[in-house]
C-alpha atoms as a PDB file:
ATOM      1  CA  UNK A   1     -38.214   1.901 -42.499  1.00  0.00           C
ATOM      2  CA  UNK A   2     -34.725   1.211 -42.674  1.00  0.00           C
ATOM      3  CA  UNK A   3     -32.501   3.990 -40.726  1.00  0.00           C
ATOM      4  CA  UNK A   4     -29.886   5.738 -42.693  1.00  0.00           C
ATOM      5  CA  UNK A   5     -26.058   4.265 -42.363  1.00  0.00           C
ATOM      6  CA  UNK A   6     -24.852   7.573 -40.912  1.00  0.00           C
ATOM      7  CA  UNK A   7     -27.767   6.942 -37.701  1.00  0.00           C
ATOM      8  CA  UNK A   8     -26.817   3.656 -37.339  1.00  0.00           C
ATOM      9  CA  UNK A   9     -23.061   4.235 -36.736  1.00  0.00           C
ATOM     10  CA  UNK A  10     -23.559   6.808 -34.162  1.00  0.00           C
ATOM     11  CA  UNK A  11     -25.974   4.395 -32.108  1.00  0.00           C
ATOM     12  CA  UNK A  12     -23.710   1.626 -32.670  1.00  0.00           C
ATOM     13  CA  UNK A  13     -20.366   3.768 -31.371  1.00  0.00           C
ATOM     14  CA  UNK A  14     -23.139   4.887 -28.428  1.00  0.00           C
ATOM     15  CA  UNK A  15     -23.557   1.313 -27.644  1.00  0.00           C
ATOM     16  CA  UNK A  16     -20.342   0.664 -27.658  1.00  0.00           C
ATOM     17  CA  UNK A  17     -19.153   3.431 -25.357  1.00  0.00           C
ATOM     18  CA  UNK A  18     -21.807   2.331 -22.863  1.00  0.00           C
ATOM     19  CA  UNK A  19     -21.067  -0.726 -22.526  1.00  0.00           C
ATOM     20  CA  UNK A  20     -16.840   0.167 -22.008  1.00  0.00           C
ATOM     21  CA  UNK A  21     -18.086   2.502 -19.342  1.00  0.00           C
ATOM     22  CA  UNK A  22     -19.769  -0.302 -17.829  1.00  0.00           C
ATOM     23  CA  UNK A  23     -17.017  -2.385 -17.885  1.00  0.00           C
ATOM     24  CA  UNK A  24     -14.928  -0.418 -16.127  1.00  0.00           C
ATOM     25  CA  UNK A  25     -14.822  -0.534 -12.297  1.00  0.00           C
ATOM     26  CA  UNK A  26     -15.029   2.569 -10.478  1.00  0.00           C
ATOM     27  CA  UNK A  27     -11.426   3.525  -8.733  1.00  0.00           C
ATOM     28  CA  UNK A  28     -11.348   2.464  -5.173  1.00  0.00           C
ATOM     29  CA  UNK A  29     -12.387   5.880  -3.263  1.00  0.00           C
ATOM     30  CA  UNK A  30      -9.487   7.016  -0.955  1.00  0.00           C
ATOM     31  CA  UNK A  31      -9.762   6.720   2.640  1.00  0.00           C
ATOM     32  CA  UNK A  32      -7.645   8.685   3.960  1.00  0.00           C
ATOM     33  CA  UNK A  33      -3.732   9.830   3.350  1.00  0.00           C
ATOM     34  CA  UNK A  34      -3.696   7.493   0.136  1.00  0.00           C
ATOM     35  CA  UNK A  35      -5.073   4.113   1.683  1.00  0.00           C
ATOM     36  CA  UNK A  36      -7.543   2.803  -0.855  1.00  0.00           C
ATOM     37  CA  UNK A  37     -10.822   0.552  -0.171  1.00  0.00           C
ATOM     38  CA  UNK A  38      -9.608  -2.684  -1.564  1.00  0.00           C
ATOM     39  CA  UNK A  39      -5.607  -2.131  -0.643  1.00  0.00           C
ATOM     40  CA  UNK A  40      -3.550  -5.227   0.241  1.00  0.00           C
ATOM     41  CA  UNK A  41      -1.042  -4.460   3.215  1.00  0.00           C
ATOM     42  CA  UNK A  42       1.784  -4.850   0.496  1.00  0.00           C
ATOM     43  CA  UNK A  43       0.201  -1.926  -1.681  1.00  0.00           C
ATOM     44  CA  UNK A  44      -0.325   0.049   1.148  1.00  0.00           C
ATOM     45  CA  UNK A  45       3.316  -0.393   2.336  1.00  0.00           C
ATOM     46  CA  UNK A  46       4.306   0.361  -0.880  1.00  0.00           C
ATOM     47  CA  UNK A  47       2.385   3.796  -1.709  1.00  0.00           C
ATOM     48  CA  UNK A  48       1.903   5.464   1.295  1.00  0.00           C
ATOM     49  CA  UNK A  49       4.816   7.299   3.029  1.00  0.00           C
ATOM     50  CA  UNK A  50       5.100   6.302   6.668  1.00  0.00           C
ATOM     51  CA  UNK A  51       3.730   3.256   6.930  1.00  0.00           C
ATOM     52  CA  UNK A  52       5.538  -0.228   8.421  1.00  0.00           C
ATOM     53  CA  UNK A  53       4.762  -3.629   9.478  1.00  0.00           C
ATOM     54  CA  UNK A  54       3.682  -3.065  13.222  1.00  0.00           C
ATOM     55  CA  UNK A  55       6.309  -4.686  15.953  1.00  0.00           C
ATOM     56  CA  UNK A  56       2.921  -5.750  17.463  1.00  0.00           C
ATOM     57  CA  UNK A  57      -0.115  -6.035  15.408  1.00  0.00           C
ATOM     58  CA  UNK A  58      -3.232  -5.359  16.965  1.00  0.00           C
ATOM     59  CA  UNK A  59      -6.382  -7.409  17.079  1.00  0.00           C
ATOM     60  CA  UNK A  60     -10.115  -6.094  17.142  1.00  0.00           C
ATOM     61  CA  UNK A  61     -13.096  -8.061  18.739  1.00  0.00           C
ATOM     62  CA  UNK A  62     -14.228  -9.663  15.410  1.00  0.00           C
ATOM     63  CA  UNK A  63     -10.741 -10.895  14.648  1.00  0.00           C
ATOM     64  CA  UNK A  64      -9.227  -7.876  12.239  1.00  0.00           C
ATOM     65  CA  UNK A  65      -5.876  -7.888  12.406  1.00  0.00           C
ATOM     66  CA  UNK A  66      -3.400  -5.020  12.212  1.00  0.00           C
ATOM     67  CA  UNK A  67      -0.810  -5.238   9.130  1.00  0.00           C
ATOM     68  CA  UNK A  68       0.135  -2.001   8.743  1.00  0.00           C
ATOM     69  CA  UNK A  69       1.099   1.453  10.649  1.00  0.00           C
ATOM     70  CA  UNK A  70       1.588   4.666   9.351  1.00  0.00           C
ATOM     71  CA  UNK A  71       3.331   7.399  11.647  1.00  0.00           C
ATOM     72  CA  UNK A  72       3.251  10.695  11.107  1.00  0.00           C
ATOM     73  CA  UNK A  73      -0.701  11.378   9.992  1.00  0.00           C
ATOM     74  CA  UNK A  74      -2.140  14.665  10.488  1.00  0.00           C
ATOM     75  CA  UNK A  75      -5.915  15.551  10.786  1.00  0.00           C
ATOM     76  CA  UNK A  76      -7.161  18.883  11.930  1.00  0.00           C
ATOM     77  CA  UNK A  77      -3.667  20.299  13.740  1.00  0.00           C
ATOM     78  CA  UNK A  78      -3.111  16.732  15.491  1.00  0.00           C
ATOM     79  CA  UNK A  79      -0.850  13.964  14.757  1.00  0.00           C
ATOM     80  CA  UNK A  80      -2.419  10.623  14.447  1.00  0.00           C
ATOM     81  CA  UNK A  81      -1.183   6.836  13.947  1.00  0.00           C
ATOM     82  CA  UNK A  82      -2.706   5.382  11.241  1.00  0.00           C
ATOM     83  CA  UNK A  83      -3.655   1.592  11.694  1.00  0.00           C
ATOM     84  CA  UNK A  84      -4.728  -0.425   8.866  1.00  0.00           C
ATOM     85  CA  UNK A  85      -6.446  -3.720   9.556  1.00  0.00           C
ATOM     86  CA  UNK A  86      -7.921  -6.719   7.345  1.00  0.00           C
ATOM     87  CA  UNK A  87      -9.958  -9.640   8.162  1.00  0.00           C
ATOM     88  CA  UNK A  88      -9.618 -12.292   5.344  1.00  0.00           C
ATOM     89  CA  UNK A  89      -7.249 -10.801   3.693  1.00  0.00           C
ATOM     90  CA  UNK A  90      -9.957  -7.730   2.793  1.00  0.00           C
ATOM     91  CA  UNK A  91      -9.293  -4.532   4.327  1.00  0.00           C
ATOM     92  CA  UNK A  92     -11.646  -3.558   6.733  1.00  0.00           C
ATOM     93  CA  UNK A  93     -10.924  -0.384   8.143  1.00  0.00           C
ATOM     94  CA  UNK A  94      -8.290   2.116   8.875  1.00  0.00           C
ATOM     95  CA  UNK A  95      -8.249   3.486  12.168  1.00  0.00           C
ATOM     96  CA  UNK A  96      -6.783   6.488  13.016  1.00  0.00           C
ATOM     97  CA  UNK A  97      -5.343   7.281  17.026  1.00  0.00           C
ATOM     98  CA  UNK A  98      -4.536  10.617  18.406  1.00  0.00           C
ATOM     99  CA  UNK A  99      -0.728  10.074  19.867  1.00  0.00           C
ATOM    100  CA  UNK A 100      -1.304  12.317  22.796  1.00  0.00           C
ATOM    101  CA  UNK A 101      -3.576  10.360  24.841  1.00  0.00           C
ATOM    102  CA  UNK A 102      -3.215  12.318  28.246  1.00  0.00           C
ATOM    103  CA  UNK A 103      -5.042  15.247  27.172  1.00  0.00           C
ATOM    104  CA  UNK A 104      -7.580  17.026  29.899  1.00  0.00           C
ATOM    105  CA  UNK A 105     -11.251  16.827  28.861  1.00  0.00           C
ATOM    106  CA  UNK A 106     -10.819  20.593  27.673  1.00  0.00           C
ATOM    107  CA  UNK A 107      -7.952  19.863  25.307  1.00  0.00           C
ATOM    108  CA  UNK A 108      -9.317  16.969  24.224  1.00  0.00           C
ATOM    109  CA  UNK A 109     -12.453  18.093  23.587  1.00  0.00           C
ATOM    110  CA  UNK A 110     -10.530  21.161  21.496  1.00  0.00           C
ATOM    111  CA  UNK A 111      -8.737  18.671  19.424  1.00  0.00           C
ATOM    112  CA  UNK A 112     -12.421  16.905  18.658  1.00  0.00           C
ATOM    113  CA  UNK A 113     -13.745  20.089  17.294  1.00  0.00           C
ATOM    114  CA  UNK A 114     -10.793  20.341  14.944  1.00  0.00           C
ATOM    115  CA  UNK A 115     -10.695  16.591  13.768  1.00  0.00           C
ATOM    116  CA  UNK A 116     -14.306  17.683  13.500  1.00  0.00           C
ATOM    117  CA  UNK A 117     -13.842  20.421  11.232  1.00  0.00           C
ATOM    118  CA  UNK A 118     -11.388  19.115   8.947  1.00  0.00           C
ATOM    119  CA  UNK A 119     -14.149  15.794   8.517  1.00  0.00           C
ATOM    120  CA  UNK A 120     -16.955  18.162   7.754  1.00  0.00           C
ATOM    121  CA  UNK A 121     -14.660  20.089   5.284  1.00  0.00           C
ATOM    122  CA  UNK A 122     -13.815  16.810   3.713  1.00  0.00           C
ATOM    123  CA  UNK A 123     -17.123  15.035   3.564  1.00  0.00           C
ATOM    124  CA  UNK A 124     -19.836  17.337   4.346  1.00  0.00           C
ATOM    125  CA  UNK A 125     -22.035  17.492   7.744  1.00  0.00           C
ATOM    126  CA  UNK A 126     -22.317  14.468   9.853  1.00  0.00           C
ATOM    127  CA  UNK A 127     -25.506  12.357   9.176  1.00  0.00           C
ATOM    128  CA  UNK A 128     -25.011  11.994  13.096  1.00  0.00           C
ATOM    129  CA  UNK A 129     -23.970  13.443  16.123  1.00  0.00           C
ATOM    130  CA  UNK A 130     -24.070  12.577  19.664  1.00  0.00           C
ATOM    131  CA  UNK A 131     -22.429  14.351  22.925  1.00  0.00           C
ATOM    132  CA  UNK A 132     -22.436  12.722  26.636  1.00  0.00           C
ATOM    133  CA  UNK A 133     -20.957  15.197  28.601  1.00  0.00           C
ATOM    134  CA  UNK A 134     -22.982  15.227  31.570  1.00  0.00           C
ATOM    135  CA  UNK A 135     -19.751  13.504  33.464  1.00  0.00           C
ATOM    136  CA  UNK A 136     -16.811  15.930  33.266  1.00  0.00           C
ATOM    137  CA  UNK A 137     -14.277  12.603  34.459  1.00  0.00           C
ATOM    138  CA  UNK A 138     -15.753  10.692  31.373  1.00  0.00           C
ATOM    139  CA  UNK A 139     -16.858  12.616  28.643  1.00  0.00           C
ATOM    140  CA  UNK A 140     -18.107  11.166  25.187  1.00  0.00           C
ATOM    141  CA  UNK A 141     -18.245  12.633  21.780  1.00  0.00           C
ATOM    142  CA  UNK A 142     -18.994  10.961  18.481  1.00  0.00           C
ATOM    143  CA  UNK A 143     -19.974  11.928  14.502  1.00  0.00           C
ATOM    144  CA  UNK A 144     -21.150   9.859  11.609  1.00  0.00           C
ATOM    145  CA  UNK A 145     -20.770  10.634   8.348  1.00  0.00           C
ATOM    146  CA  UNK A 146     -21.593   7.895   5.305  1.00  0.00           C
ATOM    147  CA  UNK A 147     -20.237   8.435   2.194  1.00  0.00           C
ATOM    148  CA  UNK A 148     -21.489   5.930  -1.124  1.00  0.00           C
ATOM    149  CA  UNK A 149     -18.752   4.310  -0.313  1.00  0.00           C
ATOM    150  CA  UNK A 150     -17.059   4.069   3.672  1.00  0.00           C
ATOM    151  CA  UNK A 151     -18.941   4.606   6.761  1.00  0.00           C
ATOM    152  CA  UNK A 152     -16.873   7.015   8.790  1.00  0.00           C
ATOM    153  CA  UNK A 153     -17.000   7.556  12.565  1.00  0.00           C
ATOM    154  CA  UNK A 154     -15.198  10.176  14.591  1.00  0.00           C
ATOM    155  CA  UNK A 155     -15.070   8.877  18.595  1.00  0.00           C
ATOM    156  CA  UNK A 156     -13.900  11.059  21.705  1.00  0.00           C
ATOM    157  CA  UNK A 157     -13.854   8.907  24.967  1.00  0.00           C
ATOM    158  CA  UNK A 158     -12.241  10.417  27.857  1.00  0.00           C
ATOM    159  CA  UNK A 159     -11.495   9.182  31.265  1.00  0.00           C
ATOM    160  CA  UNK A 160     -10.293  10.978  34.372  1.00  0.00           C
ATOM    161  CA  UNK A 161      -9.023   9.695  37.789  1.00  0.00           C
ATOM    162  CA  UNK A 162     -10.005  12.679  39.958  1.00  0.00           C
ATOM    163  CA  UNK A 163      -6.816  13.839  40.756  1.00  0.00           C
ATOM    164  CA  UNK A 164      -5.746  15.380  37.472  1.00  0.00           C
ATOM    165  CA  UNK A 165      -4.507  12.185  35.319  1.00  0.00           C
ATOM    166  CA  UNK A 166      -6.385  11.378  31.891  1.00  0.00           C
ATOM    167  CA  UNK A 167      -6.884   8.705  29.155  1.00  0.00           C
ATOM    168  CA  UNK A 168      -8.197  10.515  26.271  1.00  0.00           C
ATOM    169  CA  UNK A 169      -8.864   8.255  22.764  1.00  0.00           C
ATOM    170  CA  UNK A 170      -9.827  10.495  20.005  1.00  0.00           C
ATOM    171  CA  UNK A 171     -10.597   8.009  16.939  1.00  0.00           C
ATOM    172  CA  UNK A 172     -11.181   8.051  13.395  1.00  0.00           C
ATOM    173  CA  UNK A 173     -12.747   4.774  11.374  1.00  0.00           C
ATOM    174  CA  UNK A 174     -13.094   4.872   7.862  1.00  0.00           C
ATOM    175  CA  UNK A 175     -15.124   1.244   7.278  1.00  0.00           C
ATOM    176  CA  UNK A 176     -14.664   0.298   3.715  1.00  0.00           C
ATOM    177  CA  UNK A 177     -18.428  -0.621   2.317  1.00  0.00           C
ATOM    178  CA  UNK A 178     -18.719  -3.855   0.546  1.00  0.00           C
ATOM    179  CA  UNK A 179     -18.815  -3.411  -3.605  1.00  0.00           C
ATOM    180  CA  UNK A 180     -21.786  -5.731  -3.420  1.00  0.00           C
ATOM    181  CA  UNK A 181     -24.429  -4.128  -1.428  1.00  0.00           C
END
């Protein structure tokens, strides 16, 4: 049996439609303050307010290098430098770095549970948490959260001297996934 003309329009335009939905990438998911997965350095200078060639780029361990900065980020009630690096020309993450990085433990650890807070709003519960706080002169915090498309890690070290002087690095990493996994 031959199916009517009328039937075989509709699953031809059906086809059709599939198959341009297919086609068409998915947008790059947003980071964070307008960085995309997949940004050059040029894009990002050119979309996102704040950001600037660094006077000195950082490097990572794995050789990711820093091409762009962006001052003025704000997570949770904190300001934050945004740095965004790329290895191969890919970007590979964007890191963001508390600017105060003298806070006591207890501040520190207050800022954490905002930054904390404003994640979970954002992208749910962490798949992971871990706290080391036995050592009140070096006390570690850290959440996980994965998303289809970033892995995202939220990292409090802190570091005392004993006599009232601190290093605290609060972190954010947004880890761009690969498209082909």
């Amino acid at each position: 049996m031959i199916p009517p003309p009328r039937f075989r329009q509709v699953t031809a335009a059906l086809v059709l439609a599939l198959l341009l939905c297919r086609s068409e990438a998915a947008p790059a998911q947003v980071l964070f303050a307008g960085v995309r997965a997949g940004m050059t350095a040029e894009q990002v200078l050119a979309a996102v307010p704040g950001a600037g060639v660094p006077a000195e780029p950082r490097h990572l361990q794995g050789g990711d290098e820093e091409r762009v900065s962006i001052e003025g980020l704000r997570l949770g009630g904190h300001e934050f430098v945004g740095r965004v690096y790329y290895r191969d020309d890919q970007l590979s993450q964007l890191m963001l770095d508390l600017v105060r990085r003298d806070l006591p433990p207890t501040q520190a650890l207050a800022a954490y549970d905002a930054v904390l807070a404003a994640m979970t709003a954002r992208h749910g519960t962490p798949s992971r948490q871990q706290d080391f706080l036995d050592d009140p002169l070096a006390p570690e915090r850290e959440a996980r959260w994965r998303s289809p498309d970033a892995d995202i890690v939220l990292l409090y070290l802190g570091n005392g001297d004993g006599r009232g002087r601190f290093l605290s690095l609060l972190n954010v990493v947004f880890r761009p996934l690969p498209a082909d996994r």
